[in-house]
C-alpha atoms as a PDB file:
ATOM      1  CA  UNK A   1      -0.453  27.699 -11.731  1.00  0.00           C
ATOM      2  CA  UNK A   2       1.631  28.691 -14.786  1.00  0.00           C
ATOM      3  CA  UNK A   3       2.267  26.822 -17.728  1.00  0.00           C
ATOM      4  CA  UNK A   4       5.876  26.249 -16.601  1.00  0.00           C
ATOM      5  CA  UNK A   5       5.245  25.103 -13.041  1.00  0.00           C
ATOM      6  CA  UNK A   6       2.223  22.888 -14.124  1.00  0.00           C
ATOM      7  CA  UNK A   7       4.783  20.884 -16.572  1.00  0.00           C
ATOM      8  CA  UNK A   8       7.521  20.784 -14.153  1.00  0.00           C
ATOM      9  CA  UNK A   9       5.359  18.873 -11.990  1.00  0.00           C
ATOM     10  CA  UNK A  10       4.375  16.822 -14.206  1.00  0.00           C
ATOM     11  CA  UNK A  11       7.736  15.885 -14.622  1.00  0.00           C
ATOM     12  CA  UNK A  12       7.989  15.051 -10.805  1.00  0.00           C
ATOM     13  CA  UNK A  13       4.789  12.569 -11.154  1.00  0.00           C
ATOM     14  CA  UNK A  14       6.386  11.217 -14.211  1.00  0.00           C
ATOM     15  CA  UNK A  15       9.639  10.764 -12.653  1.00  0.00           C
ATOM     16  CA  UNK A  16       7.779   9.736  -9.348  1.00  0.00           C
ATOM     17  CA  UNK A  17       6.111   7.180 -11.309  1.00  0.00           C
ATOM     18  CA  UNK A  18       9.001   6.090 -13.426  1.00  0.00           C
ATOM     19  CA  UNK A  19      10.807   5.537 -10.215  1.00  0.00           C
ATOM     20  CA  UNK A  20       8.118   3.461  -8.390  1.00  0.00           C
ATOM     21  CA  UNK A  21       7.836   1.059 -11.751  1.00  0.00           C
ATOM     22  CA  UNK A  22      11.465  -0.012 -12.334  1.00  0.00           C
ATOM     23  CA  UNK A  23      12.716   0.247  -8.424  1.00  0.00           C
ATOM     24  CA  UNK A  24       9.565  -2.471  -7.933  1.00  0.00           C
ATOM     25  CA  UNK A  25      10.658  -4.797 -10.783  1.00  0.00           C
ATOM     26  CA  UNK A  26      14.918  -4.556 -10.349  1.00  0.00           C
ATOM     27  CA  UNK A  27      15.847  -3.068  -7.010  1.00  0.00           C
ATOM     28  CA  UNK A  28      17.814   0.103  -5.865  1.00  0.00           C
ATOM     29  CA  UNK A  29      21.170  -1.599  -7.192  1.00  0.00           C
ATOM     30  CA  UNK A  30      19.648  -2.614 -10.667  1.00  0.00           C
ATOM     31  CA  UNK A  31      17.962   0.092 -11.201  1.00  0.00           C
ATOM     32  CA  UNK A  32      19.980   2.841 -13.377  1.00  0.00           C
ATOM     33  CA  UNK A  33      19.018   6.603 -13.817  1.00  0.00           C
ATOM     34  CA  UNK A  34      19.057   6.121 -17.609  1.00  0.00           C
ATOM     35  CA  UNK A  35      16.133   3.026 -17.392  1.00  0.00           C
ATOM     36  CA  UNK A  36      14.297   5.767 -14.679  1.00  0.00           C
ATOM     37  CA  UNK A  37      14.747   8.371 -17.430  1.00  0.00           C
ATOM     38  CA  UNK A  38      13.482   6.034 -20.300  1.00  0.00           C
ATOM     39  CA  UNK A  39      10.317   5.165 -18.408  1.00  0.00           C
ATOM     40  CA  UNK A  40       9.634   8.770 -17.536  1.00  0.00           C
ATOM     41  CA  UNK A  41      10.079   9.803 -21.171  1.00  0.00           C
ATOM     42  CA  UNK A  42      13.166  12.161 -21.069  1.00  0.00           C
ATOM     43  CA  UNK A  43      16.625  12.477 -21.251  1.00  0.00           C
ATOM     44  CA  UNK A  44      18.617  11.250 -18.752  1.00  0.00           C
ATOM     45  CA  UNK A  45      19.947  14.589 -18.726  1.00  0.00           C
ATOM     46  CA  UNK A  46      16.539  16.073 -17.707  1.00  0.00           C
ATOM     47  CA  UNK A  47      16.068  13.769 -15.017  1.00  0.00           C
ATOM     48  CA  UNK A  48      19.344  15.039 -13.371  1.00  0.00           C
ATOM     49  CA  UNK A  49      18.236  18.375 -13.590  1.00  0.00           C
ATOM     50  CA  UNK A  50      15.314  17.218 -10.913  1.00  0.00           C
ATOM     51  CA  UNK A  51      17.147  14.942  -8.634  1.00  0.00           C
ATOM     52  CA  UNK A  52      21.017  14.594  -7.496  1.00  0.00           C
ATOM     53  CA  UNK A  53      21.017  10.738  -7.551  1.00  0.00           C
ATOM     54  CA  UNK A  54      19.150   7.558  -8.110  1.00  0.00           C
ATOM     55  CA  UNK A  55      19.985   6.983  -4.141  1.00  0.00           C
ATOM     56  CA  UNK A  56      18.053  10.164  -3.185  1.00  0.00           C
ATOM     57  CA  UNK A  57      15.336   9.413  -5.384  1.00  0.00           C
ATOM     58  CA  UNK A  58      14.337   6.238  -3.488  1.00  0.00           C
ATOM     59  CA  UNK A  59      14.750   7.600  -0.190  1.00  0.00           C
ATOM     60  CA  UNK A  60      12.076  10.372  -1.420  1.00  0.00           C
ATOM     61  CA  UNK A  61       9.484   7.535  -2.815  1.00  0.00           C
ATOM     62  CA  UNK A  62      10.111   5.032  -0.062  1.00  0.00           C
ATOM     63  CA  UNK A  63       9.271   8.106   2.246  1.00  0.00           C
ATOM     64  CA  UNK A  64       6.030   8.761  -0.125  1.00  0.00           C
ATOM     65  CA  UNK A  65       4.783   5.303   0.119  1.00  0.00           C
ATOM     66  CA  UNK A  66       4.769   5.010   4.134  1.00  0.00           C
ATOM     67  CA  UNK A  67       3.333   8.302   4.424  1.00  0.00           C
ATOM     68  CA  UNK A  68       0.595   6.542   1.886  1.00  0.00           C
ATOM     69  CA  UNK A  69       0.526   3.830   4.386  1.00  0.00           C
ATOM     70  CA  UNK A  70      -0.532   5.760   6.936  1.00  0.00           C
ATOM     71  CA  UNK A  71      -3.074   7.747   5.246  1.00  0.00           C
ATOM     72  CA  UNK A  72      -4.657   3.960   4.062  1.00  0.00           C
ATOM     73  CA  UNK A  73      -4.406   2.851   7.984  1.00  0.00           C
ATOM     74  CA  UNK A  74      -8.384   2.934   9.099  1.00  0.00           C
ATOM     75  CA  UNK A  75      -8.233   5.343  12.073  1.00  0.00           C
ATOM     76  CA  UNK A  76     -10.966   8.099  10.805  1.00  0.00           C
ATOM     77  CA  UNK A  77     -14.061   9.057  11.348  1.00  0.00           C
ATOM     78  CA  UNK A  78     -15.465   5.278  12.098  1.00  0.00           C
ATOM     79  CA  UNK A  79     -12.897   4.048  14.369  1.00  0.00           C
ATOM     80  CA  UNK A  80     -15.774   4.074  17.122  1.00  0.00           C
ATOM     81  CA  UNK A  81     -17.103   0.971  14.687  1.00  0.00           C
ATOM     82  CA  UNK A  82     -14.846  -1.546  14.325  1.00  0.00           C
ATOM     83  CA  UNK A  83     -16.712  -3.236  11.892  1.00  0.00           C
ATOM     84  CA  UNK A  84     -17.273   0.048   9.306  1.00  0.00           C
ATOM     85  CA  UNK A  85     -13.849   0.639  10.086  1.00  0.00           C
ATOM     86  CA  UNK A  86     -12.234  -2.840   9.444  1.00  0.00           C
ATOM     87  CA  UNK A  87     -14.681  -2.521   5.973  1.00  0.00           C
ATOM     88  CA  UNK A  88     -13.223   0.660   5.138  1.00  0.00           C
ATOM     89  CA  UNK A  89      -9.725  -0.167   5.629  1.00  0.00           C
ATOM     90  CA  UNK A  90      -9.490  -3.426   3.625  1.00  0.00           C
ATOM     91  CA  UNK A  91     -11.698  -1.959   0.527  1.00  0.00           C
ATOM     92  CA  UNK A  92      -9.374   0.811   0.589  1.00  0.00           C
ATOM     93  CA  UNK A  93      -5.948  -1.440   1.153  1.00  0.00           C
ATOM     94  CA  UNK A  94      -7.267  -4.088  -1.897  1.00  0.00           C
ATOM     95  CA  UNK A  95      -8.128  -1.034  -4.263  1.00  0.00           C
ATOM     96  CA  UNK A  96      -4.910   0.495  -3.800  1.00  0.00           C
ATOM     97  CA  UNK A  97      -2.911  -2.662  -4.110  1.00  0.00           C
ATOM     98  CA  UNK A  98      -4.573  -3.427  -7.308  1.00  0.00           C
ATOM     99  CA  UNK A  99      -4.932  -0.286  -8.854  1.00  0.00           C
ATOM    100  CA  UNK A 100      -1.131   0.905  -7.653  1.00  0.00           C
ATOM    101  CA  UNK A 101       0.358  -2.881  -7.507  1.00  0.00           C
ATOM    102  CA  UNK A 102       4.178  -1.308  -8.296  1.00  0.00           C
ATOM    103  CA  UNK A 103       3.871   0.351  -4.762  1.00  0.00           C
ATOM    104  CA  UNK A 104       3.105  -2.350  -2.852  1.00  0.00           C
ATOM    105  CA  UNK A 105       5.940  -4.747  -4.743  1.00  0.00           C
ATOM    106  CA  UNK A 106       8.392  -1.835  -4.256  1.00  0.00           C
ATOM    107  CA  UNK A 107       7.991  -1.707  -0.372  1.00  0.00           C
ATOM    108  CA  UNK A 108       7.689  -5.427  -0.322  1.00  0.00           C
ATOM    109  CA  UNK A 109      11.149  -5.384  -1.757  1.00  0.00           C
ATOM    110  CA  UNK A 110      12.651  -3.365   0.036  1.00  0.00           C
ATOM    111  CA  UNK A 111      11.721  -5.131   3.423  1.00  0.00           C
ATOM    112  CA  UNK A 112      12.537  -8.509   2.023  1.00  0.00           C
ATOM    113  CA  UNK A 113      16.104  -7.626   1.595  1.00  0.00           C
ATOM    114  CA  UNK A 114      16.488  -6.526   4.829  1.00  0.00           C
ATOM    115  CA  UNK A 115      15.165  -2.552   4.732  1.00  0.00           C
ATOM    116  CA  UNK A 116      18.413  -1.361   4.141  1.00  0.00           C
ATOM    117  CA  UNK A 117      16.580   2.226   3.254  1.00  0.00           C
ATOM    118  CA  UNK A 118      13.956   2.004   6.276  1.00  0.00           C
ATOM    119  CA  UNK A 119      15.846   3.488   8.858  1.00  0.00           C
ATOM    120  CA  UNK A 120      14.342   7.579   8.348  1.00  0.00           C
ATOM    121  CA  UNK A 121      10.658   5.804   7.981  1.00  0.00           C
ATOM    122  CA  UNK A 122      10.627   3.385  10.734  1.00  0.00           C
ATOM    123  CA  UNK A 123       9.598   5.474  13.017  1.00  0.00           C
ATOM    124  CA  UNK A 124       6.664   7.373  11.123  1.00  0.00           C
ATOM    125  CA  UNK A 125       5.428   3.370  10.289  1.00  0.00           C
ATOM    126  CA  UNK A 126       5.487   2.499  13.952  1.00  0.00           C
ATOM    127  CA  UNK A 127       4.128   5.618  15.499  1.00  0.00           C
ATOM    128  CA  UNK A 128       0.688   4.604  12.718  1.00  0.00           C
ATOM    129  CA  UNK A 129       1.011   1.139  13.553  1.00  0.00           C
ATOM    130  CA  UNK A 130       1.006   1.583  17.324  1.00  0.00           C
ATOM    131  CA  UNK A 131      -1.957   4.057  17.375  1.00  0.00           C
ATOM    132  CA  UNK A 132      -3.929   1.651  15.672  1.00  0.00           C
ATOM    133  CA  UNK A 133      -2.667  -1.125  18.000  1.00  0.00           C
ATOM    134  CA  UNK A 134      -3.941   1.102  20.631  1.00  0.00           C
ATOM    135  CA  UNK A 135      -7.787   1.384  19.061  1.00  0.00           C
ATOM    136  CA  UNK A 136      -7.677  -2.284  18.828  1.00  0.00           C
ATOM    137  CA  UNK A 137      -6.915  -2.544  22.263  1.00  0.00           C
ATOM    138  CA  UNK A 138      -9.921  -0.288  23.331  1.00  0.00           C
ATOM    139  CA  UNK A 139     -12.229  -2.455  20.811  1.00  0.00           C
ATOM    140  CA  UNK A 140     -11.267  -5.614  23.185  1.00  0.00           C
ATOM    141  CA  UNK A 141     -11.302  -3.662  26.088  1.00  0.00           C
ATOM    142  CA  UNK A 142     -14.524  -2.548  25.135  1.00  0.00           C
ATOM    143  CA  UNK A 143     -16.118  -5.575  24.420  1.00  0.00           C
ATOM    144  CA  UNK A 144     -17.064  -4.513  20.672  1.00  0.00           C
ATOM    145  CA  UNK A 145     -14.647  -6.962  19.300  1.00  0.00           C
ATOM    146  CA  UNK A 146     -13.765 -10.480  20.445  1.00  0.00           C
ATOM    147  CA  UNK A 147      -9.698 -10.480  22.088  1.00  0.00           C
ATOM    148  CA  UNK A 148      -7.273 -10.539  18.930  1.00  0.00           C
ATOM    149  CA  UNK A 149      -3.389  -9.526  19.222  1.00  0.00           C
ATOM    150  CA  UNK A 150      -3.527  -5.775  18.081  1.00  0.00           C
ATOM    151  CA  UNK A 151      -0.180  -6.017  16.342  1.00  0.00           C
ATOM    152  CA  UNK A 152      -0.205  -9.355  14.436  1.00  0.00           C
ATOM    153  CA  UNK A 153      -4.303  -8.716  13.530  1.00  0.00           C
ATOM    154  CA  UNK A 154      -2.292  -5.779  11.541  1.00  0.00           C
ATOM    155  CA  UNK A 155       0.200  -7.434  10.070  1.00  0.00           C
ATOM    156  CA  UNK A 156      -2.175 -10.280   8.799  1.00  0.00           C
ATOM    157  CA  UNK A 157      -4.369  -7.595   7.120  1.00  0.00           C
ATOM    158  CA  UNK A 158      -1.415  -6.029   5.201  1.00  0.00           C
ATOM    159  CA  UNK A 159      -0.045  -9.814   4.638  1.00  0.00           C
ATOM    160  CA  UNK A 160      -3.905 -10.207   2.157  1.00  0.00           C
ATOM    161  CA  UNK A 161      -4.661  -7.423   1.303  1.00  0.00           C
ATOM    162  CA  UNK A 162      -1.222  -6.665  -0.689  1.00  0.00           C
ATOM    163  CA  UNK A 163      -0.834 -10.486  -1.672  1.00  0.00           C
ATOM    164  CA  UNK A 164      -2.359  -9.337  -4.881  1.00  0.00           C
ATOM    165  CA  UNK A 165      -0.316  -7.353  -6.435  1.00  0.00           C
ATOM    166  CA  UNK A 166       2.935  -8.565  -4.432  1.00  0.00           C
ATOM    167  CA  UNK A 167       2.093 -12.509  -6.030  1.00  0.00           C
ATOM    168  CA  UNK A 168      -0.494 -10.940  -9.118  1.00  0.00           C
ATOM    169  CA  UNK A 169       1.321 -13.271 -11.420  1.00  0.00           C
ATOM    170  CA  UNK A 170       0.013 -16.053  -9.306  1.00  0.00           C
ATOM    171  CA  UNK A 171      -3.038 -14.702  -8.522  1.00  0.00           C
ATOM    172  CA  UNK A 172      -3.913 -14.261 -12.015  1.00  0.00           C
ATOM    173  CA  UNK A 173      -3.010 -17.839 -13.256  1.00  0.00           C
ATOM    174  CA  UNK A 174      -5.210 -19.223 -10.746  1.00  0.00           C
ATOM    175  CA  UNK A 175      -7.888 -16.958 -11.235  1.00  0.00           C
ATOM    176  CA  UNK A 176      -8.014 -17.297 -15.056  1.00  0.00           C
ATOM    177  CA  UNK A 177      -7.098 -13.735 -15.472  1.00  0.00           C
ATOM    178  CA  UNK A 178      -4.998 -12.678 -18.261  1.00  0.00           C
ATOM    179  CA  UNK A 179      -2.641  -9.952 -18.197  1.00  0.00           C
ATOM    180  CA  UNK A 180      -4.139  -6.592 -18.143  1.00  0.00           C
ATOM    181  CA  UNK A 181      -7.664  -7.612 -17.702  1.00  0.00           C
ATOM    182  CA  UNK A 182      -8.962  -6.585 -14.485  1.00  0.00           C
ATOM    183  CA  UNK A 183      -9.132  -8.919 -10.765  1.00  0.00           C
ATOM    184  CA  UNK A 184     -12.392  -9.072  -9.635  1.00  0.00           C
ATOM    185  CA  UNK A 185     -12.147  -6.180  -6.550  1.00  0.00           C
ATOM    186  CA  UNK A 186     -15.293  -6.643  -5.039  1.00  0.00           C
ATOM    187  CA  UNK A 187     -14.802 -10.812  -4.369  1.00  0.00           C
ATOM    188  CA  UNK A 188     -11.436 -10.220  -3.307  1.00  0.00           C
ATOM    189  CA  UNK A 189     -12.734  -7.450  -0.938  1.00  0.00           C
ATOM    190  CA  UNK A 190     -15.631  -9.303   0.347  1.00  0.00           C
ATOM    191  CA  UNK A 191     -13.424 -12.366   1.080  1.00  0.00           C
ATOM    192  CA  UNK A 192     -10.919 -10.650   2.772  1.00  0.00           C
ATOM    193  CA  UNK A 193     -13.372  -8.415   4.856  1.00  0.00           C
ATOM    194  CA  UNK A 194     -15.439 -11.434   6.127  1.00  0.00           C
ATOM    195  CA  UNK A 195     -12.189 -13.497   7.144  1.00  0.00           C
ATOM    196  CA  UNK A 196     -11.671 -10.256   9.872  1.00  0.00           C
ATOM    197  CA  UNK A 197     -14.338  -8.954  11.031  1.00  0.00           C
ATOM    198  CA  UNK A 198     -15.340 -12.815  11.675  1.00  0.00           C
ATOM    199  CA  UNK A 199     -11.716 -13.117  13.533  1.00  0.00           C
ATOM    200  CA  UNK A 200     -13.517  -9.866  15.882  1.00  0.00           C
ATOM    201  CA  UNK A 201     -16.879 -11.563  15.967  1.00  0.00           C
ATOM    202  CA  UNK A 202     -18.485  -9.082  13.491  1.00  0.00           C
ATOM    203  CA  UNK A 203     -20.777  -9.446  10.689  1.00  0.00           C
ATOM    204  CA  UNK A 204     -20.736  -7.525   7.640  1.00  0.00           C
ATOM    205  CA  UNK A 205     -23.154  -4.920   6.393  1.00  0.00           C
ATOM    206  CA  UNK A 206     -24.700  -7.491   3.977  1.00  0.00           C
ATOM    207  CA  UNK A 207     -24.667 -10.486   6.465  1.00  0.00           C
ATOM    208  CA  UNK A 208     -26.635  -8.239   8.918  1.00  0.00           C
ATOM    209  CA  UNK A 209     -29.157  -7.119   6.355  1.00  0.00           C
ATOM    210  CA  UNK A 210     -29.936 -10.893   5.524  1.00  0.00           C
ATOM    211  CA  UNK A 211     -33.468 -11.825   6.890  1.00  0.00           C
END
């Protein structure tokens, strides 16, 4: 990679980045290219040389951040274990949220007024979401988990696993966290993964290594 193409893109993951931050905190229509540009750290000039509209540009990172949803979903190599795979999925959902908490407050936005902007992605969201509906359903069938509805078992992981960085104000005030110091991952994680996989009728790792 040249010199020239390795600092144009890192202009796109500034940009990218820039994007994510103030789309999260004010929305497509308060959001202005200049604010984008600011954030970034270039002109506003610049940033028109890499995109054709503020409207585009949100399309592109809305389309980013459900193709990052479906990479996060937990159908890999453990999906013959629900209870590995449940583990995996919710360390990897809570580290994400809390480490990338913009993302997460940017999609919730964007589905709280209405998804507007969703029509392109709906169907690449469904198509993940009913795939892993369908592993569910084989769990049950099965008999390595106990019955659960595929769909809403879903939604309620997504619904706690993101609630930290979609309420982190919250979450930090009753935590005793100030801003910028670090949530405690690995409590939030082990909470989270022991209210499922006892919904399935699992145990976790540690539980079964406890004499």
């Amino acid at each position: 990679m040249t010199s020239a193409q390795r600092k144009r893109k890192e202009i796109h993951g500034a940009i990218r980045n820039a994007a994510i931050q103030e789309f999260a905190r004010n929305g497509l229509a308060g959001t202005s290219t200049q604010a984008i540009a600011q954030t970034a750290g270039i002109t506003k000039a610049q940033l028109h040389y890499y995109i054709s509209s503020k409207e585009e540009l949100y399309q592109q990172v809305l389309g980013e951040i459900v193709a990052q949803w479906k990479d996060i979903f937990f159908l890999s190599a453990s999906r013959e274990d629900p209870a590995l795979a449940i583990t995996e999925y919710i360390d990897r959902k809570v580290r994400h949220a809390l480490e990338y908490p913009d993302v997460s407050r940017f999609f919730a936005n964007e589905i709280a007024r209405g998804a507007p902007e969703m029509a392109p992605h709906w169907n690449d969201l469904k198509s993940a979401v009913e795939e892993a509906s369908g592993v569910i359903q084989e769990w049950i069938d099965s008999g390595k988990i106990r019955p659960v509805d595929p769909l809403l078992f879903q939604i309620n992981m997504w619904a706690v696993t993101q609630h930290y960085a979609e309420y982190e104000a919250q979450t930090r005030v009753l935590m005793g966290k100030p801003e910028h110091s670090p949530l405690d991952a690995d409590r939030i994680v082990a909470e989270a993964t022991q209210l499922f996989l006892q919904r399935c009728g699992l145990h976790s790792k540690e539980e079964e290594e406890k004499p």
